[in-house]
PDB file of N, CA and C in Angstrom:
ATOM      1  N   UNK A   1      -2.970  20.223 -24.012  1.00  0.00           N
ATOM      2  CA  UNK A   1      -1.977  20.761 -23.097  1.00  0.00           C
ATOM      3  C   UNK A   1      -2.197  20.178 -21.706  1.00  0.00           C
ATOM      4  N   UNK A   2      -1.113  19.618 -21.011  1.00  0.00           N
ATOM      5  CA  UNK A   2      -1.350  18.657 -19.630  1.00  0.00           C
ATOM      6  C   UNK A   2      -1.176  20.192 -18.753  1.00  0.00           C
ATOM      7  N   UNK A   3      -2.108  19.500 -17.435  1.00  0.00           N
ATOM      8  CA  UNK A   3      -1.855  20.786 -16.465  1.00  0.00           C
ATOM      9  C   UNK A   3      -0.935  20.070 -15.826  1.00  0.00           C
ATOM     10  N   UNK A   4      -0.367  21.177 -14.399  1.00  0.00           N
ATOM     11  CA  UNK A   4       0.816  20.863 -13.317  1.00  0.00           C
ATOM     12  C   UNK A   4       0.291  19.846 -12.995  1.00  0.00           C
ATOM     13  N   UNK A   5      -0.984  19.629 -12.629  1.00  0.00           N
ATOM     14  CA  UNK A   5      -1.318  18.597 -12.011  1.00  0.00           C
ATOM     15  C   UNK A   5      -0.902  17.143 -12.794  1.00  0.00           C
ATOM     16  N   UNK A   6      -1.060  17.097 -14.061  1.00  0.00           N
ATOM     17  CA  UNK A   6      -1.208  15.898 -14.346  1.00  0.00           C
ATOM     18  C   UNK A   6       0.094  15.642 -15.228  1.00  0.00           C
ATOM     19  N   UNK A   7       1.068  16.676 -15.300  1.00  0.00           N
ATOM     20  CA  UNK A   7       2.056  15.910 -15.690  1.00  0.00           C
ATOM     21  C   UNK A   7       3.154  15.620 -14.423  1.00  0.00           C
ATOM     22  N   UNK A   8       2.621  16.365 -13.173  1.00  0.00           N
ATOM     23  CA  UNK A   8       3.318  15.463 -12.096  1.00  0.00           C
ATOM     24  C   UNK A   8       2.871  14.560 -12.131  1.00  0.00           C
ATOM     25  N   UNK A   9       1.749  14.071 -11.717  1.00  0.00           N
ATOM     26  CA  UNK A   9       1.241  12.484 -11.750  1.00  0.00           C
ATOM     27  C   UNK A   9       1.422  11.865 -12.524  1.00  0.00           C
ATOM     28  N   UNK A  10       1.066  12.336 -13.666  1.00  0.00           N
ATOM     29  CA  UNK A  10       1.831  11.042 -14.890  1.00  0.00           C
ATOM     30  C   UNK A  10       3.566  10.777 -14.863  1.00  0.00           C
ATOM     31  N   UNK A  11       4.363  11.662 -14.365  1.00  0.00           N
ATOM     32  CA  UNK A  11       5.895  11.426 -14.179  1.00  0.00           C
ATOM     33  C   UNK A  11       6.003  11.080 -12.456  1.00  0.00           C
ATOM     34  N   UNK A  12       4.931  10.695 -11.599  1.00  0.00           N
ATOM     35  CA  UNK A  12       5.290  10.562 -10.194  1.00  0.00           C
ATOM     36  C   UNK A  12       5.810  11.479  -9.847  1.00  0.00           C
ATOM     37  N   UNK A  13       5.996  13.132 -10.106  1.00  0.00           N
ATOM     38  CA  UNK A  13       6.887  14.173  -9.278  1.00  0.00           C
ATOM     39  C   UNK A  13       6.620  14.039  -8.207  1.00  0.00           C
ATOM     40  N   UNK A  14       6.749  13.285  -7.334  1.00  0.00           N
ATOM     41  CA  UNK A  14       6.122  13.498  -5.762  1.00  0.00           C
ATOM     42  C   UNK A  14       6.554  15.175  -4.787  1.00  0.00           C
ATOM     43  N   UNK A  15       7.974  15.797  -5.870  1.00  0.00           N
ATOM     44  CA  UNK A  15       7.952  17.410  -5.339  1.00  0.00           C
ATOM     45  C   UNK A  15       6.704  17.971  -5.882  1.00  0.00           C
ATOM     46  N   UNK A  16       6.309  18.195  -7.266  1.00  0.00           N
ATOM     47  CA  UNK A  16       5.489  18.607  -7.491  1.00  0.00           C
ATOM     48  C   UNK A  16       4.511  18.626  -6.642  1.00  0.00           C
ATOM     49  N   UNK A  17       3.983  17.105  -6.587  1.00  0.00           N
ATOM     50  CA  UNK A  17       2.338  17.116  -6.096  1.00  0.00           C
ATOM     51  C   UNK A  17       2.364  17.554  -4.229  1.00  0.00           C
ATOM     52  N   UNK A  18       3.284  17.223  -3.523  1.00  0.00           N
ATOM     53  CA  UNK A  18       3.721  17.929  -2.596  1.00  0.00           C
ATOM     54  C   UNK A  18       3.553  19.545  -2.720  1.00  0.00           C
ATOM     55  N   UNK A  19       4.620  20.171  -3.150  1.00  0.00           N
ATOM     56  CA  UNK A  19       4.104  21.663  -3.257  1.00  0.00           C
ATOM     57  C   UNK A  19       2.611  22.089  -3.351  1.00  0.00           C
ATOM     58  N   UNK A  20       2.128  21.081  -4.527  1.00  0.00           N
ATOM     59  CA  UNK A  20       0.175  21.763  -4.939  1.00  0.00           C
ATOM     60  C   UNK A  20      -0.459  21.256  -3.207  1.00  0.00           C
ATOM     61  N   UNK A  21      -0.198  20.213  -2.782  1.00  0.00           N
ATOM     62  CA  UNK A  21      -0.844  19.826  -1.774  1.00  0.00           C
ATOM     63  C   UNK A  21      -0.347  20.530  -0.466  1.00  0.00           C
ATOM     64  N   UNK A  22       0.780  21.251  -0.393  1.00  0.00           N
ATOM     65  CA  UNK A  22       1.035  22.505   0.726  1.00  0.00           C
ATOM     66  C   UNK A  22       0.023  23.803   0.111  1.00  0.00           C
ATOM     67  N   UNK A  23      -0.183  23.766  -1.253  1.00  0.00           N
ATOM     68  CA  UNK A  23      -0.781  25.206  -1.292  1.00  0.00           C
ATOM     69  C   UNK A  23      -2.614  24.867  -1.079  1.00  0.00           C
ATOM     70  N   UNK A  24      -2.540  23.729  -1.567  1.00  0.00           N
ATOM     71  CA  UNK A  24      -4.538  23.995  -0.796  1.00  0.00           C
ATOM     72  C   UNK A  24      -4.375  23.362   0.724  1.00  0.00           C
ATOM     73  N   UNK A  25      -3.850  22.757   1.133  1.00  0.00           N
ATOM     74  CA  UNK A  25      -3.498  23.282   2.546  1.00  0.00           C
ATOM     75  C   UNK A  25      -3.384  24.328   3.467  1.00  0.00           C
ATOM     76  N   UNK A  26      -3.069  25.378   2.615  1.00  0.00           N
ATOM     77  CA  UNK A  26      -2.760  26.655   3.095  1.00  0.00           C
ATOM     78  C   UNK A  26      -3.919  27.438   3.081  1.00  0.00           C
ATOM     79  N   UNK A  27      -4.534  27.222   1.658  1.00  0.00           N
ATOM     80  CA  UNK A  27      -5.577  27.890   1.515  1.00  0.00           C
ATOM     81  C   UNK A  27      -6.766  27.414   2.263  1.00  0.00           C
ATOM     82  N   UNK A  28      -7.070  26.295   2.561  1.00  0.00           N
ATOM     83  CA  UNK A  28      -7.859  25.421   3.986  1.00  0.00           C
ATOM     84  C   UNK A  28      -7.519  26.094   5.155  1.00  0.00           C
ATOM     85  N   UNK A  29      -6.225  26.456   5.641  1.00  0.00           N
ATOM     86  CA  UNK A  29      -5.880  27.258   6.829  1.00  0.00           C
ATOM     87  C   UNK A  29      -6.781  28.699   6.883  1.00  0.00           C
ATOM     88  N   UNK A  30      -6.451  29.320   5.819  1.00  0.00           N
ATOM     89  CA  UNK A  30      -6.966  30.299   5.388  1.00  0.00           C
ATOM     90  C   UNK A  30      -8.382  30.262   5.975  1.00  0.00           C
ATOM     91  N   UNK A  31      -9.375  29.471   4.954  1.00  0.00           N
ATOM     92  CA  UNK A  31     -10.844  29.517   5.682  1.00  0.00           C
ATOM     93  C   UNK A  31     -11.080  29.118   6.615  1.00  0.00           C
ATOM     94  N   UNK A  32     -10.507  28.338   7.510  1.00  0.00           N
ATOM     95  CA  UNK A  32     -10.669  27.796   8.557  1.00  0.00           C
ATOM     96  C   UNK A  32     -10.266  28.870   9.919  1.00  0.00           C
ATOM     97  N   UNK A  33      -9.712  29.653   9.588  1.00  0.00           N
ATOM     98  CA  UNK A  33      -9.134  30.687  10.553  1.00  0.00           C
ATOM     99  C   UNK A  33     -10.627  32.101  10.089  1.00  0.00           C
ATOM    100  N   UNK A  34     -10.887  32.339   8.987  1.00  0.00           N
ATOM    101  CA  UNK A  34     -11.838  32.851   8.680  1.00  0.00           C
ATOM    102  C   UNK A  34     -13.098  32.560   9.680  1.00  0.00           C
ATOM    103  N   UNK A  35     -13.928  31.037   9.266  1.00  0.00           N
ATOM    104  CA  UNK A  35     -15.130  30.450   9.732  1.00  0.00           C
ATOM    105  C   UNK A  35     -15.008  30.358  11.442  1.00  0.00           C
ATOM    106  N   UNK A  36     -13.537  30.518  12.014  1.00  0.00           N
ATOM    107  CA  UNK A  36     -13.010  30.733  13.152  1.00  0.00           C
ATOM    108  C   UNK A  36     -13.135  32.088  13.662  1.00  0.00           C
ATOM    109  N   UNK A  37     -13.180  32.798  13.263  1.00  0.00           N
ATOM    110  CA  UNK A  37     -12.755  34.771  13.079  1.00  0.00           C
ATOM    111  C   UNK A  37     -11.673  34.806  14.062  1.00  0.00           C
ATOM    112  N   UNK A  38     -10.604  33.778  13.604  1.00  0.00           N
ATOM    113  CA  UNK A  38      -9.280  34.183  14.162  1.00  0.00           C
ATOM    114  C   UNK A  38      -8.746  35.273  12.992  1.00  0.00           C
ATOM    115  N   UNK A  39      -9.224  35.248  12.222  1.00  0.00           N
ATOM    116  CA  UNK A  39      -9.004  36.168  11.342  1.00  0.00           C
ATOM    117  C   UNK A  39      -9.959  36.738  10.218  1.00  0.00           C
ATOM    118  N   UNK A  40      -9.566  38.361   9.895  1.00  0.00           N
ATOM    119  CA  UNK A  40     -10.321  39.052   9.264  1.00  0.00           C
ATOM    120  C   UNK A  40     -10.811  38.948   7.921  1.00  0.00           C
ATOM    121  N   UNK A  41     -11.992  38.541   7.303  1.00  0.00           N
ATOM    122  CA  UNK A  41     -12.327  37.710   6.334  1.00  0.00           C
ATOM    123  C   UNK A  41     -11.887  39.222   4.859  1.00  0.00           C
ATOM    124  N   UNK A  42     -12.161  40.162   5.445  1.00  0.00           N
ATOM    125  CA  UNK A  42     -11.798  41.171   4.283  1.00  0.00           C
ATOM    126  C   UNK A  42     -10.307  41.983   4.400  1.00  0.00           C
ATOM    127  N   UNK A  43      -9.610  41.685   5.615  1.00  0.00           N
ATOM    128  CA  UNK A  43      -8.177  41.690   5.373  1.00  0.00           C
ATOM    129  C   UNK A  43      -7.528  40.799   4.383  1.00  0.00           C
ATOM    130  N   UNK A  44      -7.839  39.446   4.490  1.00  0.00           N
ATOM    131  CA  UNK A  44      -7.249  38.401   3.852  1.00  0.00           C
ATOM    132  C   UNK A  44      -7.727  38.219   2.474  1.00  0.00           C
ATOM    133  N   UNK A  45      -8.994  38.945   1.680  1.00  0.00           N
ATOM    134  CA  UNK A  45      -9.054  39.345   0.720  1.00  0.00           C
ATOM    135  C   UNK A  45      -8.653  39.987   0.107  1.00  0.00           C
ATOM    136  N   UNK A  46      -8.373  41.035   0.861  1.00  0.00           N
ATOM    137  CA  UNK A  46      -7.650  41.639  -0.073  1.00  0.00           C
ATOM    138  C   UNK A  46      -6.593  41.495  -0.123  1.00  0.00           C
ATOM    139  N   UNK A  47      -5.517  40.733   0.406  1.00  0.00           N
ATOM    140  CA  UNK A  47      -4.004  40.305   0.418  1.00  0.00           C
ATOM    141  C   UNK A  47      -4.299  38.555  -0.971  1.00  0.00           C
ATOM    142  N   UNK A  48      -5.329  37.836  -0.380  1.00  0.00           N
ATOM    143  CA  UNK A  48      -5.100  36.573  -1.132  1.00  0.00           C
ATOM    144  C   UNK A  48      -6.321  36.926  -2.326  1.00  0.00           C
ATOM    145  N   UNK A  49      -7.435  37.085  -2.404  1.00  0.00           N
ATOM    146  CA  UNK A  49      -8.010  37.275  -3.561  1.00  0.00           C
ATOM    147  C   UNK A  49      -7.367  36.612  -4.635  1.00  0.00           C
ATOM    148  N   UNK A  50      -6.760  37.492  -5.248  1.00  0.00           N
ATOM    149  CA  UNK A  50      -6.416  36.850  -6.811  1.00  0.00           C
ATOM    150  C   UNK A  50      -5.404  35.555  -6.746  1.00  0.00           C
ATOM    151  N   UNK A  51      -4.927  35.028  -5.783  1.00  0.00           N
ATOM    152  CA  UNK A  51      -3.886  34.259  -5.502  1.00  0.00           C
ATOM    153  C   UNK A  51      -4.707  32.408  -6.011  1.00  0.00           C
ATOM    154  N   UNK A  52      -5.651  33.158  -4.432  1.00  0.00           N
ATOM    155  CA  UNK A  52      -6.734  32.261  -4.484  1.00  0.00           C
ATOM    156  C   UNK A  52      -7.823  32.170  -5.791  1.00  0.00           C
ATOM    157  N   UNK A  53      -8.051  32.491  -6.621  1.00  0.00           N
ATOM    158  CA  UNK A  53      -8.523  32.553  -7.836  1.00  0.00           C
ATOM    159  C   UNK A  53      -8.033  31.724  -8.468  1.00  0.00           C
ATOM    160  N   UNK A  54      -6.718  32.389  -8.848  1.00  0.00           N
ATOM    161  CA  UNK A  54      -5.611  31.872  -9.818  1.00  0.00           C
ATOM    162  C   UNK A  54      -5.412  30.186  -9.610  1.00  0.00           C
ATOM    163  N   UNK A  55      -5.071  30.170  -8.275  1.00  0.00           N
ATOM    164  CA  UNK A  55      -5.127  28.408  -7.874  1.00  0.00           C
ATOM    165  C   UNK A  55      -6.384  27.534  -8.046  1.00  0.00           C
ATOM    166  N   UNK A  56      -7.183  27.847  -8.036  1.00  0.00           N
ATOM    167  CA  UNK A  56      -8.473  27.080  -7.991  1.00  0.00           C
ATOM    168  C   UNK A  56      -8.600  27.160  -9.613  1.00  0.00           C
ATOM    169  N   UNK A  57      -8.449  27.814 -10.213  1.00  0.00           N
ATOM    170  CA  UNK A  57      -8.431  27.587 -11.867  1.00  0.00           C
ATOM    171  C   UNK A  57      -7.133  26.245 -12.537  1.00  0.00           C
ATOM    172  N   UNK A  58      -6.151  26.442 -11.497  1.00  0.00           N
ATOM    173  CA  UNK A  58      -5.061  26.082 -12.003  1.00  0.00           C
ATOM    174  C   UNK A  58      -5.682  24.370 -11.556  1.00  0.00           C
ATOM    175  N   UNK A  59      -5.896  24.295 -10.782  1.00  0.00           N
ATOM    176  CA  UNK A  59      -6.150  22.860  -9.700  1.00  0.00           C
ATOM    177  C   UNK A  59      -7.493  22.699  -9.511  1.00  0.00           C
ATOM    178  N   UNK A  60      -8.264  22.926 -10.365  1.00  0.00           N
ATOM    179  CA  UNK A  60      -9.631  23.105 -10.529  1.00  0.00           C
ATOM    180  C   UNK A  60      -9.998  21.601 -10.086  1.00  0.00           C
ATOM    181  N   UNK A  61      -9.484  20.494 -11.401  1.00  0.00           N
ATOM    182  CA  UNK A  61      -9.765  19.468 -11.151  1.00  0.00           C
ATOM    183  C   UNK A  61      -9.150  18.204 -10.393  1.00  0.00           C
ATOM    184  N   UNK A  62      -8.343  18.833  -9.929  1.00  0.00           N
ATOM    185  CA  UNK A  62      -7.308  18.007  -8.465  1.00  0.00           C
ATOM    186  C   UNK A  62      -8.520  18.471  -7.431  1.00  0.00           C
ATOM    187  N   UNK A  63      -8.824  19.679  -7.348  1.00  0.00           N
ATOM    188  CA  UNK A  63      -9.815  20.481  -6.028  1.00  0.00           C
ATOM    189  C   UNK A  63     -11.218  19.218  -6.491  1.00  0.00           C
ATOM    190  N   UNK A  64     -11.944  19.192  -7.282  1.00  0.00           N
ATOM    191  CA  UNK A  64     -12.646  18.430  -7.597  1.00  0.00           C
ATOM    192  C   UNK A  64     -12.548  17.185  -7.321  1.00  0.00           C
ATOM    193  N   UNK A  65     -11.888  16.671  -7.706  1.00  0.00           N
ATOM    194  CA  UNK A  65     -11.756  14.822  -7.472  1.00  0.00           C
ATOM    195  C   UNK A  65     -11.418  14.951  -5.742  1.00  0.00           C
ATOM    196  N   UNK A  66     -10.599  15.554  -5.223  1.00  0.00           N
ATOM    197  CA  UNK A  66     -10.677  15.427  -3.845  1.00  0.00           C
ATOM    198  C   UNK A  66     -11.948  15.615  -2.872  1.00  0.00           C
ATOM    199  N   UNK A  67     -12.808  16.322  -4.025  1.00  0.00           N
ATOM    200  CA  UNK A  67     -14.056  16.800  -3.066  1.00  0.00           C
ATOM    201  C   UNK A  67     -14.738  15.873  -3.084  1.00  0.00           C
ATOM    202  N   UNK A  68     -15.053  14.760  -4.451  1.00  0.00           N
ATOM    203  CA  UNK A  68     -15.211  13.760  -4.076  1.00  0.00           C
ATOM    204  C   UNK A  68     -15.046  11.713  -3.517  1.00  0.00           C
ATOM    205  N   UNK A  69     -13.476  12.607  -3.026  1.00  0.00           N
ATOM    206  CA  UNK A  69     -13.075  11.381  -2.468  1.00  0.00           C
ATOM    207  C   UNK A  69     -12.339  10.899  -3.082  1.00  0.00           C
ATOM    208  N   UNK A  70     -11.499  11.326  -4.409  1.00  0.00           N
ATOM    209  CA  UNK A  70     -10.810  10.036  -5.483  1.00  0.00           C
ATOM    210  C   UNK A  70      -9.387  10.972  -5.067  1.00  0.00           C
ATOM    211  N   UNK A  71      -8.488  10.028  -5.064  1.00  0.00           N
ATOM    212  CA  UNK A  71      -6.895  11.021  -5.182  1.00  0.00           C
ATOM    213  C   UNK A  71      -6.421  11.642  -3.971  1.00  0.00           C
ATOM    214  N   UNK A  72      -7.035  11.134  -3.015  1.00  0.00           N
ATOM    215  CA  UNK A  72      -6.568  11.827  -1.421  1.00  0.00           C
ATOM    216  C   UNK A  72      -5.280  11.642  -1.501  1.00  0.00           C
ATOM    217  N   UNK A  73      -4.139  12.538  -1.101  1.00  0.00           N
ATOM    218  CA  UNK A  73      -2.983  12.003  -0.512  1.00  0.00           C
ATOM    219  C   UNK A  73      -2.298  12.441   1.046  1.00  0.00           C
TER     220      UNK A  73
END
């Protein structure tokens, strides 16, 4: 079974991979406003928690290869 990830890339969806790459974007905002304490690290848990879960399972290995350097866009 192909994930989102890779049957955009294998068909070039450039909407697709756009959208995934606004949502760990977002979620980067997220900690970064955290490690900032522009914002409340257990407010935003409990609003994103499972959101953030759910995505990192989904994009596990897009999150991976970016961490080390392959697939930047």
């Amino acid at each position: 079974m192909q994930t989102y990830i890779q049957e955009a890339e294998e068909n070039n969806n450039q909407e697709k991979i756009h959208k995934v790459t606004k949502i760990l974007n977002f979620l980067v905002e997220i900690s970064i406003c955290i490690e900032n304490r522009v914002a409340d690290e257990k407010v935003l848990k409990s609003f994103f928690q499972g959101i953030v879960e759910d995505y990192c399972e989904k994009f596990d290995e897009l999150i991976h290869s970016r961490r080390e350097g392959n697939g930047h866009r």
